[in-house]
N, C-alpha and C. Protein backbone atom coordinates (compact mmCIF):
# COMPACT_ATOMS: atom_id res chain seq x y z
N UNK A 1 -7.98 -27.44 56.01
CA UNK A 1 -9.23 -28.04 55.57
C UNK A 1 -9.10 -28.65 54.17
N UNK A 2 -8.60 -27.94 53.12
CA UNK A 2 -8.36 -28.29 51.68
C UNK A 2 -7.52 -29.70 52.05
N UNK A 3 -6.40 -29.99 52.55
CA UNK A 3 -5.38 -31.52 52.93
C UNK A 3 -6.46 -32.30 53.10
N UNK A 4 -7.63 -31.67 54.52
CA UNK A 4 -8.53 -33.10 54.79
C UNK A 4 -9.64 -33.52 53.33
N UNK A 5 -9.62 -32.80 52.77
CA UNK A 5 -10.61 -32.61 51.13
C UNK A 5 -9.40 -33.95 50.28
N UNK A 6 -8.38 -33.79 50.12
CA UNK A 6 -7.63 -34.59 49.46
C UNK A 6 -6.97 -35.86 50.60
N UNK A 7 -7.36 -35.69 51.93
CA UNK A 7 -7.40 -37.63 51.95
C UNK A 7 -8.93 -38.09 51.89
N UNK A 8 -9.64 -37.46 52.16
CA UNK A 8 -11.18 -38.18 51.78
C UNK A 8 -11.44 -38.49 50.54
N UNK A 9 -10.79 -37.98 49.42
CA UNK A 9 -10.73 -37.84 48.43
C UNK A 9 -9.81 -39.78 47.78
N UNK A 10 -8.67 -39.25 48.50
CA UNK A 10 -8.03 -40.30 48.71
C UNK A 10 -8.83 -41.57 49.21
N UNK A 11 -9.33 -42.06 49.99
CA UNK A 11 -10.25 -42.57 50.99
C UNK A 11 -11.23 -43.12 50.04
N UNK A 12 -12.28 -42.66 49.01
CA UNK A 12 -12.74 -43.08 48.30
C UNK A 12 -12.41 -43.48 46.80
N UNK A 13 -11.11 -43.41 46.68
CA UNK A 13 -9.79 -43.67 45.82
C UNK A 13 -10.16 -45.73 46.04
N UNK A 14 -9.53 -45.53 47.12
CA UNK A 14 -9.35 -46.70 47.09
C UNK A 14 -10.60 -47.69 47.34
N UNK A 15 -11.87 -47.12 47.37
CA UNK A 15 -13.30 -48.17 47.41
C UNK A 15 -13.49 -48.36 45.85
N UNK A 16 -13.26 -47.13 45.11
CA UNK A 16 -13.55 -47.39 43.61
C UNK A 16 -12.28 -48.20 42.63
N UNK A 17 -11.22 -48.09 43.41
CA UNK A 17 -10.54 -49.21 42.81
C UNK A 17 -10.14 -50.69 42.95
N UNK A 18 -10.84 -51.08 44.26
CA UNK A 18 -11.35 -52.03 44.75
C UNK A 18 -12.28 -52.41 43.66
N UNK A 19 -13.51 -51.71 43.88
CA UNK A 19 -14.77 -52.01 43.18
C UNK A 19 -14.97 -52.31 41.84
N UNK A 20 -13.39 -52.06 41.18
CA UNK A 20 -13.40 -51.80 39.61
C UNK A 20 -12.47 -53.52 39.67
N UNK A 21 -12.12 -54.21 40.57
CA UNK A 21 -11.67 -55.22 40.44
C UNK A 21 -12.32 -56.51 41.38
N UNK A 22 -13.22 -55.95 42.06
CA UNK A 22 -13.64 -57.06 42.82
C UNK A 22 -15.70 -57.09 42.36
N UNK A 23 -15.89 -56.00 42.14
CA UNK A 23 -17.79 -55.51 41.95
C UNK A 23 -18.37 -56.89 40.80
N UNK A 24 -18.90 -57.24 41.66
CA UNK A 24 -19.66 -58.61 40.85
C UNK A 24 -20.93 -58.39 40.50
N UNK A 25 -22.06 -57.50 40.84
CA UNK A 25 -23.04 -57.23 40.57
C UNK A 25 -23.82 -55.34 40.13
N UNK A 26 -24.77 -55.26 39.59
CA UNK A 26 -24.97 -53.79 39.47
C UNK A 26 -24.96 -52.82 40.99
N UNK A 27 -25.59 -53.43 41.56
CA UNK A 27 -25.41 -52.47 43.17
C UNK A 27 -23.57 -52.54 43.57
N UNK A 28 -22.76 -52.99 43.23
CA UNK A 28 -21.21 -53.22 43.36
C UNK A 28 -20.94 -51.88 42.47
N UNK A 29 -21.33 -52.21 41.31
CA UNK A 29 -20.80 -51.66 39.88
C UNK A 29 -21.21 -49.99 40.50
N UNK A 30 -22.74 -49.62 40.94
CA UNK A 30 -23.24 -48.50 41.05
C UNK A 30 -22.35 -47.66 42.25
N UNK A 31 -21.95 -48.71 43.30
CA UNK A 31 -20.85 -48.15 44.09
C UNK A 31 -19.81 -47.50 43.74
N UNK A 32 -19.19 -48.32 42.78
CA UNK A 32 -17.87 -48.12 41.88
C UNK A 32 -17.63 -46.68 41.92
N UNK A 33 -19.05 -46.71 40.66
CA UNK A 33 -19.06 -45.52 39.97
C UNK A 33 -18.99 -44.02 40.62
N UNK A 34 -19.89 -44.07 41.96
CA UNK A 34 -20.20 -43.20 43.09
C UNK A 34 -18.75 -42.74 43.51
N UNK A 35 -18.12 -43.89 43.88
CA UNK A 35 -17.18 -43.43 44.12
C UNK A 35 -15.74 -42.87 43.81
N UNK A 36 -15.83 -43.19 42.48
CA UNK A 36 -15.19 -42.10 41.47
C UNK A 36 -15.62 -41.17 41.30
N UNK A 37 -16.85 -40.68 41.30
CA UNK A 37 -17.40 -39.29 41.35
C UNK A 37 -17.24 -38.49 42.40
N UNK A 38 -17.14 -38.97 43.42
CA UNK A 38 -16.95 -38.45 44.81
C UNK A 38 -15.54 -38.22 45.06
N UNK A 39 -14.93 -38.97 44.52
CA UNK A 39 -13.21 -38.64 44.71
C UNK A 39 -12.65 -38.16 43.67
N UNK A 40 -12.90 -38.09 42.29
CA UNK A 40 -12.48 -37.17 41.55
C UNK A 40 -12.69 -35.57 41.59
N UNK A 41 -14.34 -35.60 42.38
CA UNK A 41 -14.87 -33.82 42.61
C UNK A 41 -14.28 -33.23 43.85
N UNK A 42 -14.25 -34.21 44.67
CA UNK A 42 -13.15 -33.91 45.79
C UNK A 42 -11.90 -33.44 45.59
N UNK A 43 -11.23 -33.89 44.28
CA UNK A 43 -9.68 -33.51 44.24
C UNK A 43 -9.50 -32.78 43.44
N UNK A 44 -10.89 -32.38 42.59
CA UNK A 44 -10.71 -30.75 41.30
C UNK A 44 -11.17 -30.04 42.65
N UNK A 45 -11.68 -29.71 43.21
CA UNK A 45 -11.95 -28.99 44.49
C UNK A 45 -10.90 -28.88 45.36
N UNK A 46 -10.09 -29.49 45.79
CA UNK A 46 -8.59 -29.63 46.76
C UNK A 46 -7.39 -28.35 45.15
N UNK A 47 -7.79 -29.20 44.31
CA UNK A 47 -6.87 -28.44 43.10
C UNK A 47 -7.14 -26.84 43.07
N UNK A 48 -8.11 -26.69 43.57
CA UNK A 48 -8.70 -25.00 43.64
C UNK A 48 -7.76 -24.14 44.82
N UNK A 49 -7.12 -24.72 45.40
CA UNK A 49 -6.72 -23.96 46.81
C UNK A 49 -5.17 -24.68 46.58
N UNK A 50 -5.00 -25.90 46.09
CA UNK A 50 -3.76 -26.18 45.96
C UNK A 50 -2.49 -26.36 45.12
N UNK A 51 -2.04 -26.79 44.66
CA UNK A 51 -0.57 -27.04 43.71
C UNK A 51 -0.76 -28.23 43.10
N UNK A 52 -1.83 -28.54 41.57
CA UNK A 52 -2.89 -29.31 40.87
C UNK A 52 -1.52 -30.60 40.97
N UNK A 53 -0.59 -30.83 40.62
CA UNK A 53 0.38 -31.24 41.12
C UNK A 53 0.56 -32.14 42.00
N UNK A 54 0.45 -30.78 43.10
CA UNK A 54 0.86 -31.91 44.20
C UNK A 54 -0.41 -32.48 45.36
N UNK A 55 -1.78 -31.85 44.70
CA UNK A 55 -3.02 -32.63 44.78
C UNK A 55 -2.70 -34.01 44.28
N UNK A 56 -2.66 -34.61 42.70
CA UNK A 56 -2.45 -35.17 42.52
C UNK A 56 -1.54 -36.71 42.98
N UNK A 57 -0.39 -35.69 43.41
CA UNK A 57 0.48 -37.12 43.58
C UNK A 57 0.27 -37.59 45.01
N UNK A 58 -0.50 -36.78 46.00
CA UNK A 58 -1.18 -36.73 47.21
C UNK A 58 -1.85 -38.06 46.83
N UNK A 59 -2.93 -37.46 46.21
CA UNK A 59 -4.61 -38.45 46.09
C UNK A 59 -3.54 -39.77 45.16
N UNK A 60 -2.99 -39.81 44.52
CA UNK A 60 -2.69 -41.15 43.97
C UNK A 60 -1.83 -41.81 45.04
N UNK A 61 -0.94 -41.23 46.00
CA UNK A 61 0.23 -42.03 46.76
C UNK A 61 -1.09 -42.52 47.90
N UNK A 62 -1.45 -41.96 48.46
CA UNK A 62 -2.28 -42.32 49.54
C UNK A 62 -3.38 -43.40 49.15
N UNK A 63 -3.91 -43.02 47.57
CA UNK A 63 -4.96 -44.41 47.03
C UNK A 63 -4.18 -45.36 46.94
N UNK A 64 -2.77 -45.10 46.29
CA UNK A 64 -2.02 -47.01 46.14
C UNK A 64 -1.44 -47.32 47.61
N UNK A 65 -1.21 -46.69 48.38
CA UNK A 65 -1.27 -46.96 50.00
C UNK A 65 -2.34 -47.89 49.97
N UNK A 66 -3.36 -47.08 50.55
CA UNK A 66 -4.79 -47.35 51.11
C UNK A 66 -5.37 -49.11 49.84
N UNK A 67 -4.64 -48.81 48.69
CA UNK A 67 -5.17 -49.90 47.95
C UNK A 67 -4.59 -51.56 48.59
N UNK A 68 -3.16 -51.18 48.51
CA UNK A 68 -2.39 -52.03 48.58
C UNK A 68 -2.78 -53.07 50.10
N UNK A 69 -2.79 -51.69 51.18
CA UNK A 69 -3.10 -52.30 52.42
C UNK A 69 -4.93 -53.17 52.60
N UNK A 70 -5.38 -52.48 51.67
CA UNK A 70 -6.78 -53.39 51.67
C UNK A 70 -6.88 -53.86 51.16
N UNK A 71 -6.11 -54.53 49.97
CA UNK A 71 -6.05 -55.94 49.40
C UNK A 71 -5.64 -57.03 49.94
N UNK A 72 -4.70 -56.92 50.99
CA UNK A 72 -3.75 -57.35 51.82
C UNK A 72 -4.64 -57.69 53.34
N UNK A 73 -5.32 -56.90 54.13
CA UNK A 73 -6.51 -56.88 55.30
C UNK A 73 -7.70 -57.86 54.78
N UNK A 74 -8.22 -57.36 53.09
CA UNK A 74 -9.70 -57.88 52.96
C UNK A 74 -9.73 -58.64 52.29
N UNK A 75 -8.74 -59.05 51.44
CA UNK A 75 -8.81 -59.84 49.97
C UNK A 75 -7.58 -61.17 50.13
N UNK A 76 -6.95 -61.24 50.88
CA UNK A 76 -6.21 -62.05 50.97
C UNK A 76 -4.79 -62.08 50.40
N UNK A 77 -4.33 -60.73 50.02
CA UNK A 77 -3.22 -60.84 49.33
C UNK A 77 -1.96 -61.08 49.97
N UNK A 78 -0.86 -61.50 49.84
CA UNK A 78 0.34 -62.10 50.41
C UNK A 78 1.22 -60.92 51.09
N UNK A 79 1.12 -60.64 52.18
CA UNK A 79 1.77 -59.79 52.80
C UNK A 79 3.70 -59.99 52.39
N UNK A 80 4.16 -58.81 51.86
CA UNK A 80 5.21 -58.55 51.96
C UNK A 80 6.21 -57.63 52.06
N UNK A 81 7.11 -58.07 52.72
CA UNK A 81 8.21 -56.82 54.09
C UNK A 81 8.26 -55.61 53.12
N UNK A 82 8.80 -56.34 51.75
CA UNK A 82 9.30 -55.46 50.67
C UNK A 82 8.32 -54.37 49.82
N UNK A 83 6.99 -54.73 49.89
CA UNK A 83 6.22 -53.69 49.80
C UNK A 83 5.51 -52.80 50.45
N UNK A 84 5.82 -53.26 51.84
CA UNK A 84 5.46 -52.40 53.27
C UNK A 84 6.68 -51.39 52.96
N UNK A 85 7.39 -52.13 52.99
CA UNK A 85 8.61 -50.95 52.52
C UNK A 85 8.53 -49.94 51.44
N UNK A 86 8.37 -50.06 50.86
CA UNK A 86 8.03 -49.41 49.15
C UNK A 86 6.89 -48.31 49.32
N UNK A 87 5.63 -49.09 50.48
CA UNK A 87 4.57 -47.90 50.42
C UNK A 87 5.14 -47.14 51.62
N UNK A 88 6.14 -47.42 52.35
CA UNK A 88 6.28 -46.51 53.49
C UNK A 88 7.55 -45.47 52.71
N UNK A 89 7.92 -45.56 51.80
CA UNK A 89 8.88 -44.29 51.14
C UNK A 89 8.01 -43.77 50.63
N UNK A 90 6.77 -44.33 49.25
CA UNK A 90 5.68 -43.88 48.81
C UNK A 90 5.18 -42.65 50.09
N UNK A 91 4.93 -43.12 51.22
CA UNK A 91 4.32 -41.88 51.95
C UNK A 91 4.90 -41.70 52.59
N UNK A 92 6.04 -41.29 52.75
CA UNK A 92 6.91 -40.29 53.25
C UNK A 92 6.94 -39.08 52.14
N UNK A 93 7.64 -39.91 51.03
CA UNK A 93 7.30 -38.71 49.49
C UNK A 93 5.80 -38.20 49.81
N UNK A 94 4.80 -38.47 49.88
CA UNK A 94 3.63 -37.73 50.12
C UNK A 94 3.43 -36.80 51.48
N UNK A 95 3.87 -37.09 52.33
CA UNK A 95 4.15 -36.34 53.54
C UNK A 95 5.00 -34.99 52.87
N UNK A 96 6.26 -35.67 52.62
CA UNK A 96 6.94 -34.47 52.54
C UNK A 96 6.24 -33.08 51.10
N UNK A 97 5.53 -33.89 50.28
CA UNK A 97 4.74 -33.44 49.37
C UNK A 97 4.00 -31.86 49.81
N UNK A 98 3.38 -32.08 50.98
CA UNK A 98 2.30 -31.56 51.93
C UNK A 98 3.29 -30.60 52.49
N UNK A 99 4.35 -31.16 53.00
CA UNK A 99 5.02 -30.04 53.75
C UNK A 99 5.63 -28.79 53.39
N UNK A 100 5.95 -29.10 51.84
CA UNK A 100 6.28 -27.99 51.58
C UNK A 100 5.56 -27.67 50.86
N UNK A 101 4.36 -27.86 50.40
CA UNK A 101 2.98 -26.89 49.48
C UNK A 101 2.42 -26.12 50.47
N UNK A 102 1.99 -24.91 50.31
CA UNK A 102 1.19 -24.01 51.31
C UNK A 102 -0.14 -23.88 50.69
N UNK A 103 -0.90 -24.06 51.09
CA UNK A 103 -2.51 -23.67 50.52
C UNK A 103 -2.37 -22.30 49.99
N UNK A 104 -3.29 -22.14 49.25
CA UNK A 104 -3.34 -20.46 48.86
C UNK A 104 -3.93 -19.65 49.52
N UNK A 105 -3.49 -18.49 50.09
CA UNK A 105 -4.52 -17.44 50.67
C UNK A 105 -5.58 -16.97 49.92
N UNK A 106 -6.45 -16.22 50.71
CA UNK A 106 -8.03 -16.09 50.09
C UNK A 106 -7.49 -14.93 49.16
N UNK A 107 -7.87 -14.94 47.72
CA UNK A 107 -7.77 -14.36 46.61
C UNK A 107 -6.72 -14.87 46.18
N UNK A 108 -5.19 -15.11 46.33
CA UNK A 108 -4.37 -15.67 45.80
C UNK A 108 -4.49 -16.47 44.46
N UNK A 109 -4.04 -16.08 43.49
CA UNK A 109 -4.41 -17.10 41.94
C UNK A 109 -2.91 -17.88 42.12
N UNK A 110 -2.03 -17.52 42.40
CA UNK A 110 -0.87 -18.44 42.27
C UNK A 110 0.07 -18.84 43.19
């Protein structure tokens, strides 16, 4: 449950960094903001059960994923082989990230 906490987390990663480069008006801007709030409390919350660490490099590999590919789908950016490539090692390193972190058991501090 904590993993699905850090891609939703992820997930709204990439609307607020969209929004911080494309938001043209205050209802854009108010999105933005939402959604940095929502994905930063999401991932001090994932950090509670996980390896603050490897929360981290989780929620950032999966936002410049998720960024890259929706600049590319919505915005028009120039598709290329070489950075399909680049984000597909990017998340493999994040896969394998996951695989070897174990959540913490209930009471567990470390």
């Amino acid at each position: 449950m904590t993993w699905f906490i850090v891609f939703i987390a992820a997930f709204f990663e990439v609307f607020w960094v969209i929004g911080l480069k494309h938001a043209e008006n205050p209802f854009q801007w108010a999105g933005t903001f939402v959604c940095i709030a929502v994905s930063f409390y999401l991932m001090i919350l994932a950090a509670k059960n996980l390896p603050v660490g490897t929360v981290y490099a989780v929620f950032v590999g999966l936002g410049t994923a998720g960024t890259v590919i929706a600049e590319m789908v919505f915005f028009g950016e120039p598709f290329k082989l070489s950075k399909m490539i680049l984000i597909g090692i990017l998340l493999i390193g994040v896969v394998g990230l996951k695989l070897v972190s174990d959540e913490k058991k209930e009471g567990e501090t470390s």
